[in-house]
C-alpha atoms as a PDB file:
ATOM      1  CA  UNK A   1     -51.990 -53.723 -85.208  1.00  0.00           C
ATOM      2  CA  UNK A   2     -51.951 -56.569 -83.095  1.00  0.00           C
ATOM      3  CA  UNK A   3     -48.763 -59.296 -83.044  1.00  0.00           C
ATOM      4  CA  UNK A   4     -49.110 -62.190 -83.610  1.00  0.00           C
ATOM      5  CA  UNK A   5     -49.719 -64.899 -81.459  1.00  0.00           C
ATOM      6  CA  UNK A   6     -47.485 -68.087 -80.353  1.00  0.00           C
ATOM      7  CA  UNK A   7     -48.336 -70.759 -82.486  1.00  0.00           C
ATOM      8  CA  UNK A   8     -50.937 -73.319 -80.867  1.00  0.00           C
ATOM      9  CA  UNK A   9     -49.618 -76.581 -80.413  1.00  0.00           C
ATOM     10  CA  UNK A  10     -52.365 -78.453 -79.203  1.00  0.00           C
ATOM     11  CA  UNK A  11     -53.976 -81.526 -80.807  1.00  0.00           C
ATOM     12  CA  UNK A  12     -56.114 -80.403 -83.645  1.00  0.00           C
ATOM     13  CA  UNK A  13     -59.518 -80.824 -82.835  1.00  0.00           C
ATOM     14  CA  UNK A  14     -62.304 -81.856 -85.817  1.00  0.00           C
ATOM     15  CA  UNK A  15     -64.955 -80.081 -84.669  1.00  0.00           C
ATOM     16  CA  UNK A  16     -63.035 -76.986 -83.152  1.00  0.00           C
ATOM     17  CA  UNK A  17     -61.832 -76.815 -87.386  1.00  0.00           C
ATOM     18  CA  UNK A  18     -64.613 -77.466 -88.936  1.00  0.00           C
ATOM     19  CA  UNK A  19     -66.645 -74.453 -88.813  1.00  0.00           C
ATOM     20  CA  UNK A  20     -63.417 -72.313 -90.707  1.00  0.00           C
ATOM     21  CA  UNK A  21     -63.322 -75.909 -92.647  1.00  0.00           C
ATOM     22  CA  UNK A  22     -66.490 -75.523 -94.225  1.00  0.00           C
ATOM     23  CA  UNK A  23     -66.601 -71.842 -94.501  1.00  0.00           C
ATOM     24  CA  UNK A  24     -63.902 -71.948 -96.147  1.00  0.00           C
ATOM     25  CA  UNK A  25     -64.600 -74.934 -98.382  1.00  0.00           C
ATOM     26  CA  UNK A  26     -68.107 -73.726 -98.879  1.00  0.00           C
ATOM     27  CA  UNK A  27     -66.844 -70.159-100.021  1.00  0.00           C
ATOM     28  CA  UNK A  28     -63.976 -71.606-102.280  1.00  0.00           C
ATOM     29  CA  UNK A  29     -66.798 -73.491-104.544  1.00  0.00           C
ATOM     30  CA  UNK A  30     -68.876 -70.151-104.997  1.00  0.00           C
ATOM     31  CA  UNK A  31     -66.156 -68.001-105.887  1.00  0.00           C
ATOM     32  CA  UNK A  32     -64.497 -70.458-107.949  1.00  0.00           C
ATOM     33  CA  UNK A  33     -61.165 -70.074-106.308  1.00  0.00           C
ATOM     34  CA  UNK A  34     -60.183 -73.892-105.933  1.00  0.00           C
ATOM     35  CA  UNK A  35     -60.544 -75.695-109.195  1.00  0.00           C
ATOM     36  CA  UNK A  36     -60.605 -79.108-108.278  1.00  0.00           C
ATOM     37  CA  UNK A  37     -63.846 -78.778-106.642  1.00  0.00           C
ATOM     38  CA  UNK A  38     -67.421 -79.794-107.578  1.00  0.00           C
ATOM     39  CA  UNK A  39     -69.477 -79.988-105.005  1.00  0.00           C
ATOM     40  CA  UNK A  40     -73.091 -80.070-106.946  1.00  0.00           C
ATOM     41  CA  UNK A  41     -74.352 -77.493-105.127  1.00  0.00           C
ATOM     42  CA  UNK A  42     -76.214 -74.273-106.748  1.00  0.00           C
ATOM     43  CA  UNK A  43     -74.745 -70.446-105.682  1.00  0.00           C
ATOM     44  CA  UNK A  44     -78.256 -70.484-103.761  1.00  0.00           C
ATOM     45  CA  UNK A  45     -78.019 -73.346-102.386  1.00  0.00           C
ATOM     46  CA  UNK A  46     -74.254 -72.275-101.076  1.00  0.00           C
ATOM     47  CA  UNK A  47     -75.652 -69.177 -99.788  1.00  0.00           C
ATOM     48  CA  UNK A  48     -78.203 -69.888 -98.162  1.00  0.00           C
ATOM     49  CA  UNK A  49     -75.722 -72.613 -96.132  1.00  0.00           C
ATOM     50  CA  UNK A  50     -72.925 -69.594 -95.468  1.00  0.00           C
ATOM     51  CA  UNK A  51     -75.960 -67.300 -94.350  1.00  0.00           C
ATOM     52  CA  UNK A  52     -75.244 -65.788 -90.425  1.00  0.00           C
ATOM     53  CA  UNK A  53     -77.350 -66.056 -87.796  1.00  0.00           C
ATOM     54  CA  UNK A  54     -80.454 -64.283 -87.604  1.00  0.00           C
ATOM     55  CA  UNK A  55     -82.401 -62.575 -85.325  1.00  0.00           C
ATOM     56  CA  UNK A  56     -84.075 -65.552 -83.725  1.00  0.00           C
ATOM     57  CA  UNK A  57     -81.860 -66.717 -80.789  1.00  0.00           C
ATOM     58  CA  UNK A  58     -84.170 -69.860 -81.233  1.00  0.00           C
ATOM     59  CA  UNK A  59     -82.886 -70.512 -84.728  1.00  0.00           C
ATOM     60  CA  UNK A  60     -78.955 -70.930 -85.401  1.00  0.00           C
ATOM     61  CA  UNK A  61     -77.466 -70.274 -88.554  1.00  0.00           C
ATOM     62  CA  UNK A  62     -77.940 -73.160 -91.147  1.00  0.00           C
ATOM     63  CA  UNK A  63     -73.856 -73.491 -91.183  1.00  0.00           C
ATOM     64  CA  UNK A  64     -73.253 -74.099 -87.816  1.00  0.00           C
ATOM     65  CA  UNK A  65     -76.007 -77.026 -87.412  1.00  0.00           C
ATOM     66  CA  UNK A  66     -74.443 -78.431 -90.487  1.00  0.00           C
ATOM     67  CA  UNK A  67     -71.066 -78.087 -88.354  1.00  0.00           C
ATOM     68  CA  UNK A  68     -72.577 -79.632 -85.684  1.00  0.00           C
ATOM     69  CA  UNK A  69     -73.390 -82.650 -87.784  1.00  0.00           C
ATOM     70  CA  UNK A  70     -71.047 -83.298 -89.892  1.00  0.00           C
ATOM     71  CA  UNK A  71     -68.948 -83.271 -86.917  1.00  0.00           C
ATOM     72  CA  UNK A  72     -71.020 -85.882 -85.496  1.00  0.00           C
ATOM     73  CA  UNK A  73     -70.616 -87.856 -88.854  1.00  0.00           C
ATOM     74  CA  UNK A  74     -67.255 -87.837 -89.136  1.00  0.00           C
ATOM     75  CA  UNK A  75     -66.441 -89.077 -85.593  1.00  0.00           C
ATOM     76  CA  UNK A  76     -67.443 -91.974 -83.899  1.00  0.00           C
ATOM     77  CA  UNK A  77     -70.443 -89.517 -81.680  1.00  0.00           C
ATOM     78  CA  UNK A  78     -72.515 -90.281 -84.611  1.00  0.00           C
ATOM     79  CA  UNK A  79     -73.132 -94.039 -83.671  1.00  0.00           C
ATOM     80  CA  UNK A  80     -74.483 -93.015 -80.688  1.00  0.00           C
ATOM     81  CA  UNK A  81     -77.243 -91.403 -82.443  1.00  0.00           C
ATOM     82  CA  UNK A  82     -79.987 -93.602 -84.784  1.00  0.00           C
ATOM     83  CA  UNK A  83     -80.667 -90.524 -86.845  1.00  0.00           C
ATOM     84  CA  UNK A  84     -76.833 -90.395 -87.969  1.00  0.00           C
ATOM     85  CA  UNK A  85     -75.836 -93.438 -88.213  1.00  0.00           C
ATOM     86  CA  UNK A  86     -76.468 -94.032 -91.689  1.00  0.00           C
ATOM     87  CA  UNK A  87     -74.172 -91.012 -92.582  1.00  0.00           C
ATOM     88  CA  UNK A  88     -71.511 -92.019 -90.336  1.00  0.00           C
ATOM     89  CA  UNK A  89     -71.335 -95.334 -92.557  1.00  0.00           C
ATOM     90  CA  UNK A  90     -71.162 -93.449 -95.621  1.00  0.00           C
ATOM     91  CA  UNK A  91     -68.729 -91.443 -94.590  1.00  0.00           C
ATOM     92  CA  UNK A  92     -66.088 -93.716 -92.282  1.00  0.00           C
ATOM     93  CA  UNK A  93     -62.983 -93.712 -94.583  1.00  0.00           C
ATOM     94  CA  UNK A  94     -63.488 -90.031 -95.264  1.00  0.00           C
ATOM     95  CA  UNK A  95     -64.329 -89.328 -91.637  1.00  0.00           C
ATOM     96  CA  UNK A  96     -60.690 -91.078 -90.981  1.00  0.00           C
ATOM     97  CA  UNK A  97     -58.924 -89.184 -93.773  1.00  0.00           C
ATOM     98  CA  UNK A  98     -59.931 -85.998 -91.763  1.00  0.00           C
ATOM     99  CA  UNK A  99     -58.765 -87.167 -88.537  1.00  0.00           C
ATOM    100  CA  UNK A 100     -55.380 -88.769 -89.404  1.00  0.00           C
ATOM    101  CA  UNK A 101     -54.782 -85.347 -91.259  1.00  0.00           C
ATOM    102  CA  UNK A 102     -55.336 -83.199 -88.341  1.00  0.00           C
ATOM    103  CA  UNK A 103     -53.315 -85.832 -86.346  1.00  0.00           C
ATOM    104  CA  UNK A 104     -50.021 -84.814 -88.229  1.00  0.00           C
ATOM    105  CA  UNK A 105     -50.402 -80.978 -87.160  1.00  0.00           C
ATOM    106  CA  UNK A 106     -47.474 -80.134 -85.085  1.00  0.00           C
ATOM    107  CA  UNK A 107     -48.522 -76.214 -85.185  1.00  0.00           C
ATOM    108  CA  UNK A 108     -51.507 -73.903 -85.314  1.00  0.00           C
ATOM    109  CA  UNK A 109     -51.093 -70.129 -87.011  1.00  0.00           C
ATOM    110  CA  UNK A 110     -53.432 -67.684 -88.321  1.00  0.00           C
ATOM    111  CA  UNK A 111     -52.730 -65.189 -91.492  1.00  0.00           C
ATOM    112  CA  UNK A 112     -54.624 -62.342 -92.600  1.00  0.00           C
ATOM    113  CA  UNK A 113     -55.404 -61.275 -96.450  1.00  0.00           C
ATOM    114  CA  UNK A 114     -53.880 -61.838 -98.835  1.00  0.00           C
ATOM    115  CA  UNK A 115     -51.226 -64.020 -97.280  1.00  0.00           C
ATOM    116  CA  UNK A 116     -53.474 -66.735 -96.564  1.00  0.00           C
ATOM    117  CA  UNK A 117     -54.397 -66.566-100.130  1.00  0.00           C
ATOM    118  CA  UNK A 118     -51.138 -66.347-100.920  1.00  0.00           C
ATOM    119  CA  UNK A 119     -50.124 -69.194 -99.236  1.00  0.00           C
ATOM    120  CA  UNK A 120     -52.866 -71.160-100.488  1.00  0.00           C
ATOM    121  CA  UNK A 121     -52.032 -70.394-103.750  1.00  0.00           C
ATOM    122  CA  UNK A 122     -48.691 -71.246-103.413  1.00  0.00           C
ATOM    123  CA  UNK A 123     -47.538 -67.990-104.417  1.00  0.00           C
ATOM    124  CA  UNK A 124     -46.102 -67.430-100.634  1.00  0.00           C
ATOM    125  CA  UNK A 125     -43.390 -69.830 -99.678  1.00  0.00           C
ATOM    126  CA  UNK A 126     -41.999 -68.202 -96.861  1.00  0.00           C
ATOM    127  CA  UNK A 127     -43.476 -67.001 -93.662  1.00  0.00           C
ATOM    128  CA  UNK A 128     -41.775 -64.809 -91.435  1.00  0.00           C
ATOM    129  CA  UNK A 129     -42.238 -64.730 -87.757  1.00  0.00           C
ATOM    130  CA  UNK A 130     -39.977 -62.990 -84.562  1.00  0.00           C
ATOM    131  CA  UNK A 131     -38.072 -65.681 -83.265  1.00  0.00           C
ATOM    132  CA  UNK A 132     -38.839 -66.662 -79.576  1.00  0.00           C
ATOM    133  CA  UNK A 133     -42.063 -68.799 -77.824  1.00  0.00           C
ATOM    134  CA  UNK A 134     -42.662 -71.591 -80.054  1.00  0.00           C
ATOM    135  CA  UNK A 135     -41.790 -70.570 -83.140  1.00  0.00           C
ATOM    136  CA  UNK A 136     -38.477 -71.800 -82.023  1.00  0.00           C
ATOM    137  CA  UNK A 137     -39.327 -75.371 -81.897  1.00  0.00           C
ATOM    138  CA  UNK A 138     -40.719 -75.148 -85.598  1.00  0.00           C
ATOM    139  CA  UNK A 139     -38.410 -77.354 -87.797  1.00  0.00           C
ATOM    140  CA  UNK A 140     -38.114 -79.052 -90.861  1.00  0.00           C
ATOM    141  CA  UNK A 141     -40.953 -81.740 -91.562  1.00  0.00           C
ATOM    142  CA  UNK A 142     -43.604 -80.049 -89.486  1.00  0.00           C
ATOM    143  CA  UNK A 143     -47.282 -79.198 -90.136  1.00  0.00           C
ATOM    144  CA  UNK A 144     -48.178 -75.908 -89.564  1.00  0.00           C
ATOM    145  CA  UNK A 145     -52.550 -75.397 -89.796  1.00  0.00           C
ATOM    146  CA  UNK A 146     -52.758 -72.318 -91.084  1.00  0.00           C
ATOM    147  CA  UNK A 147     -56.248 -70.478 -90.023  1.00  0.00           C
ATOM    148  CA  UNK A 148     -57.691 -74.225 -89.357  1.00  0.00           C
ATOM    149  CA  UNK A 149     -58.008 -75.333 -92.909  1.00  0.00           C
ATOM    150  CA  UNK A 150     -55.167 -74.998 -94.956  1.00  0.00           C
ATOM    151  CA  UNK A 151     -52.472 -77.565 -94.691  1.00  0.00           C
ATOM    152  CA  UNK A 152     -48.719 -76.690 -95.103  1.00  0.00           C
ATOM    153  CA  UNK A 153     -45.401 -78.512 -94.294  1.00  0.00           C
ATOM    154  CA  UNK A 154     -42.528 -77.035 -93.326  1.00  0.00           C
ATOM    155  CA  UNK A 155     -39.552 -77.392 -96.003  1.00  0.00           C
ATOM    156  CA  UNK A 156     -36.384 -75.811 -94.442  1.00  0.00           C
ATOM    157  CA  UNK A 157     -36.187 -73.134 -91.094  1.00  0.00           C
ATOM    158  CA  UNK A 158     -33.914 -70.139 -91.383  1.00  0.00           C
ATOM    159  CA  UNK A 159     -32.531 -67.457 -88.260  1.00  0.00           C
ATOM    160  CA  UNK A 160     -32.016 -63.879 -89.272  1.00  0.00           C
ATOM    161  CA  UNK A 161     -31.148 -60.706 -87.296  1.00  0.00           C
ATOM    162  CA  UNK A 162     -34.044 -59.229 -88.907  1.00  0.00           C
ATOM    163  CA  UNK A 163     -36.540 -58.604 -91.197  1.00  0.00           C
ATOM    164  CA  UNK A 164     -34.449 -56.504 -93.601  1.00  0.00           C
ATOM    165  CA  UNK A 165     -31.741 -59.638 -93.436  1.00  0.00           C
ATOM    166  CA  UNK A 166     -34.798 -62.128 -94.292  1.00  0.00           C
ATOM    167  CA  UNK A 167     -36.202 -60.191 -97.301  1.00  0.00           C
ATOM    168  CA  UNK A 168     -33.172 -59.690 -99.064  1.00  0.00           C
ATOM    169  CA  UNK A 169     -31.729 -63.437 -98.491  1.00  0.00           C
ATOM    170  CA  UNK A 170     -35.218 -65.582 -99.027  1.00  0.00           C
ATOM    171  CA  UNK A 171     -36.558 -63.204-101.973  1.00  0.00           C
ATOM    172  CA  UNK A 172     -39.058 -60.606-101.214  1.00  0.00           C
ATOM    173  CA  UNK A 173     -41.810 -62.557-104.198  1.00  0.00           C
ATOM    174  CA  UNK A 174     -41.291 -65.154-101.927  1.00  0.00           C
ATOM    175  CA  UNK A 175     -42.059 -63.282 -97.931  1.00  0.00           C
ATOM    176  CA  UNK A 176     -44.248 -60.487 -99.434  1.00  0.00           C
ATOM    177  CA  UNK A 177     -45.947 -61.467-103.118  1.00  0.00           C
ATOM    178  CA  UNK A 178     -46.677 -58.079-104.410  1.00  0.00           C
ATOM    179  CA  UNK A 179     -44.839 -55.574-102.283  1.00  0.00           C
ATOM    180  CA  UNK A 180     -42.247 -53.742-104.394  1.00  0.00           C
ATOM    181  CA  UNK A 181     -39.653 -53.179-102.647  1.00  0.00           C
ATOM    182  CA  UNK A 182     -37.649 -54.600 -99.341  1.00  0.00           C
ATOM    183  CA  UNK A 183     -38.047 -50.926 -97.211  1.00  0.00           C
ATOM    184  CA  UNK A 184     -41.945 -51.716 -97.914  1.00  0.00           C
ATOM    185  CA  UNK A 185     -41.830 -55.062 -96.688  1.00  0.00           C
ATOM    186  CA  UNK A 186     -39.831 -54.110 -93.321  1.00  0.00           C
ATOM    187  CA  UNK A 187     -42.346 -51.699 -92.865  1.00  0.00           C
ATOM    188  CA  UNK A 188     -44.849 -54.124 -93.319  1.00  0.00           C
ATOM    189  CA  UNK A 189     -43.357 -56.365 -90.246  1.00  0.00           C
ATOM    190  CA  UNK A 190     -43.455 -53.080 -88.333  1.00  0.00           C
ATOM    191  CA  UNK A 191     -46.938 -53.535 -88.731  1.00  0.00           C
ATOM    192  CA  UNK A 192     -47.219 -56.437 -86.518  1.00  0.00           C
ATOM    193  CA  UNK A 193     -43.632 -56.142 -84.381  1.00  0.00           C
ATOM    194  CA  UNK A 194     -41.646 -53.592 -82.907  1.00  0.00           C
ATOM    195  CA  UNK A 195     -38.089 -52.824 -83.787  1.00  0.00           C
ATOM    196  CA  UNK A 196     -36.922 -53.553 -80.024  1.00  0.00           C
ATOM    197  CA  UNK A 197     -38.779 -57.369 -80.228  1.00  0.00           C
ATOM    198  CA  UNK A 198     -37.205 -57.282 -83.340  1.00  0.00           C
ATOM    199  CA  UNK A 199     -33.447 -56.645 -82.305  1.00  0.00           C
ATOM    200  CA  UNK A 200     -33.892 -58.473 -78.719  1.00  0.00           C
ATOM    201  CA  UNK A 201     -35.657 -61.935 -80.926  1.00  0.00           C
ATOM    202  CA  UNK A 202     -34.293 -61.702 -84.258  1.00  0.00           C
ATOM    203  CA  UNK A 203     -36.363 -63.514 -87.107  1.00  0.00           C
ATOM    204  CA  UNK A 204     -36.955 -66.844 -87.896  1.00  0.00           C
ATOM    205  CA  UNK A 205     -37.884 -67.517 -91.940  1.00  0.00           C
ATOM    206  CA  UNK A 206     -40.426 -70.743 -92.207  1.00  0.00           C
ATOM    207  CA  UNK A 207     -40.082 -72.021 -95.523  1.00  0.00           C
ATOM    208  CA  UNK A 208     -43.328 -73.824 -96.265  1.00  0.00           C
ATOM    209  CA  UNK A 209     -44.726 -76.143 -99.035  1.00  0.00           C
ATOM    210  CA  UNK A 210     -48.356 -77.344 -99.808  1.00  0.00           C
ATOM    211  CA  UNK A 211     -49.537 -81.287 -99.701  1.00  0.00           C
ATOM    212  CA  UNK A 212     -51.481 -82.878-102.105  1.00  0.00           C
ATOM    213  CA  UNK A 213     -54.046 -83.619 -99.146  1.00  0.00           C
ATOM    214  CA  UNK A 214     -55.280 -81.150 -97.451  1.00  0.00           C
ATOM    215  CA  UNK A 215     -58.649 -80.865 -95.119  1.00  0.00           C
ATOM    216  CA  UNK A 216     -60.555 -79.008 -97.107  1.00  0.00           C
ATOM    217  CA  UNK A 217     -60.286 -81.353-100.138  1.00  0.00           C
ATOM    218  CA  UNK A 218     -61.581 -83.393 -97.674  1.00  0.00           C
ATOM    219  CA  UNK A 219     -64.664 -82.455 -96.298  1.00  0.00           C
ATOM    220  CA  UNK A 220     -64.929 -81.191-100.507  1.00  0.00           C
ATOM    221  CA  UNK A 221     -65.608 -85.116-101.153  1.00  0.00           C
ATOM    222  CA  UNK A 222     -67.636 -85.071 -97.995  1.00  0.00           C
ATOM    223  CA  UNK A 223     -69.954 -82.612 -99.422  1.00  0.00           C
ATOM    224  CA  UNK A 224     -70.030 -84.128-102.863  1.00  0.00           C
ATOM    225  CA  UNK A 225     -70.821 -87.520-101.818  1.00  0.00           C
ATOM    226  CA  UNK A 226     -74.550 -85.697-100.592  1.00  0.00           C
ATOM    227  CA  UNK A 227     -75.053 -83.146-102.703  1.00  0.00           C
ATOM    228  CA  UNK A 228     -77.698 -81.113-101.967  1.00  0.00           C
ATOM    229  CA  UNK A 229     -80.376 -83.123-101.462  1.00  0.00           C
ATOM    230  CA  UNK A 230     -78.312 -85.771 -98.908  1.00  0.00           C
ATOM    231  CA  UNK A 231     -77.280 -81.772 -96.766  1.00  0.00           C
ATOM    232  CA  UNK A 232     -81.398 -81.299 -96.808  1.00  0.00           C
ATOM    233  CA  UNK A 233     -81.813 -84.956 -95.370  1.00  0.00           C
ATOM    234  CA  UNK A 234     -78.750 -84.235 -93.356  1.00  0.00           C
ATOM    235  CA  UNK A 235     -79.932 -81.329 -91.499  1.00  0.00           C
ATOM    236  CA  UNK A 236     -83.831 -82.458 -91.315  1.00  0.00           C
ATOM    237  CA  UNK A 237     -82.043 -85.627 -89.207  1.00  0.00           C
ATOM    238  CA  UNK A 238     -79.588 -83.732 -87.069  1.00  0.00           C
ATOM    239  CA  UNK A 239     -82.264 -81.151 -86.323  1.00  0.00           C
ATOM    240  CA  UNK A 240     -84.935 -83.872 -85.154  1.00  0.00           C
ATOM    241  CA  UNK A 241     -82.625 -84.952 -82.525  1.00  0.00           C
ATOM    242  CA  UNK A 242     -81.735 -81.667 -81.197  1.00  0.00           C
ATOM    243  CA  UNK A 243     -85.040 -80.065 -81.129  1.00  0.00           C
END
């Protein structure tokens, strides 16, 4: 399996999230995951918006023009164009929400299933990395983005000599929700890291907590404010300009 990555530390770019923003966000309302959210949009409707590309090369997928434009709209690109610029009016103080959100992010990582989930859920408090790159300059009161969408800050940061150390001092529930016992959750690191970058590194233990705000709630109100009928106009607008 492959390792994981150093984390990004770039500046968080809107439209480089909001692809996996909307995805997400979009996916969360049909499977009824995120409670909090009413978006006034029919399971057709939804899936027709989180539909791939097809065979046309001519013809994007519906999601990524909506991207595309509601990128536009929640930046300042959209006064530059007539047909947005009603949307981008609508939308300012949400637009700058978004923005001053993504401005706080001090670190980029990406999870698989089910610990994204998990950590979404807030049923994973503790993320476990090998200590070197830029882990090492995570600390307390950072942002970590995980997978470009959810939000997390960091609560404490904790050094280990290894995985087996972390798991039995920061409480397997909280590293590996689910896995029953410590020797399965070592092995489960072994997944991702070898013993020797294990022994040469050590671990570090991020312990992590979940804002209030996060993007995705976001873009949620975004998407609520035009309902299915303002996403029609939306697209119809953005689509005249491009074709």
């Amino acid at each position: 399996m492959e390792q994981p990555s150093s984390p990004g530390t770039k500046p968080v770019n809107l439209r480089e999230c909001m692809e996996s923003l909307l995805r997400f966000t979009l996916r969360s309302h049909l499977d009824e995951t995120v409670s909090s959210f009413d978006l006034d949009l029919t399971r057709e409707g939804c899936l027709h918006l989180l539909e791939e590309d097809t065979d046309s090369t001519e013809k994007p997928a519906v999601y990524k023009l909506l991207v595309r434009a509601l990128s536009e709209c929640l930046t300042s690109e959209a006064d530059k164009n007539p047909n947005l610029e009603k949307y981008s009016k609508l939308f300012y103080g949400l637009g700058h929400d978004l923005v001053n959100m993504l401005k706080k992010v001090n670190f980029e990582l990406h999870v698989q299933e089910p610990y994204f989930t998990q950590l979404k859920d807030g049923l994973k408090t503790v993320e476990g990395r090998c200590a070197l790159g830029d882990y090492m300059r995570i600390s307390s009161g950072a942002f970590i983005l995980f997978n470009k969408c959810l939000l997390l800050e960091v609560q404490d940061v904790h050094h280990y000599t290894s995985f087996l150390e972390m798991l039995r001092v920061e409480g397997l529930a909280k590293v590996l929700p689910g896995i029953k016992s410590i020797e399965e959750g070592v092995r489960v690191y072994r997944n991702f890291y070898p013993e020797e970058k294990e022994r040469m590194n050590g671990v570090v233990a991020i312990r992590v907590a979940k804002p209030a705000d996060q993007p995705y709630a976001v873009l949620a109100r975004v998407l609520s404010e035009l309902k299915s009928t303002g996403i029609k106009s939306l697209l119809d607008d953005y689509t005249a300009r491009v074709t």
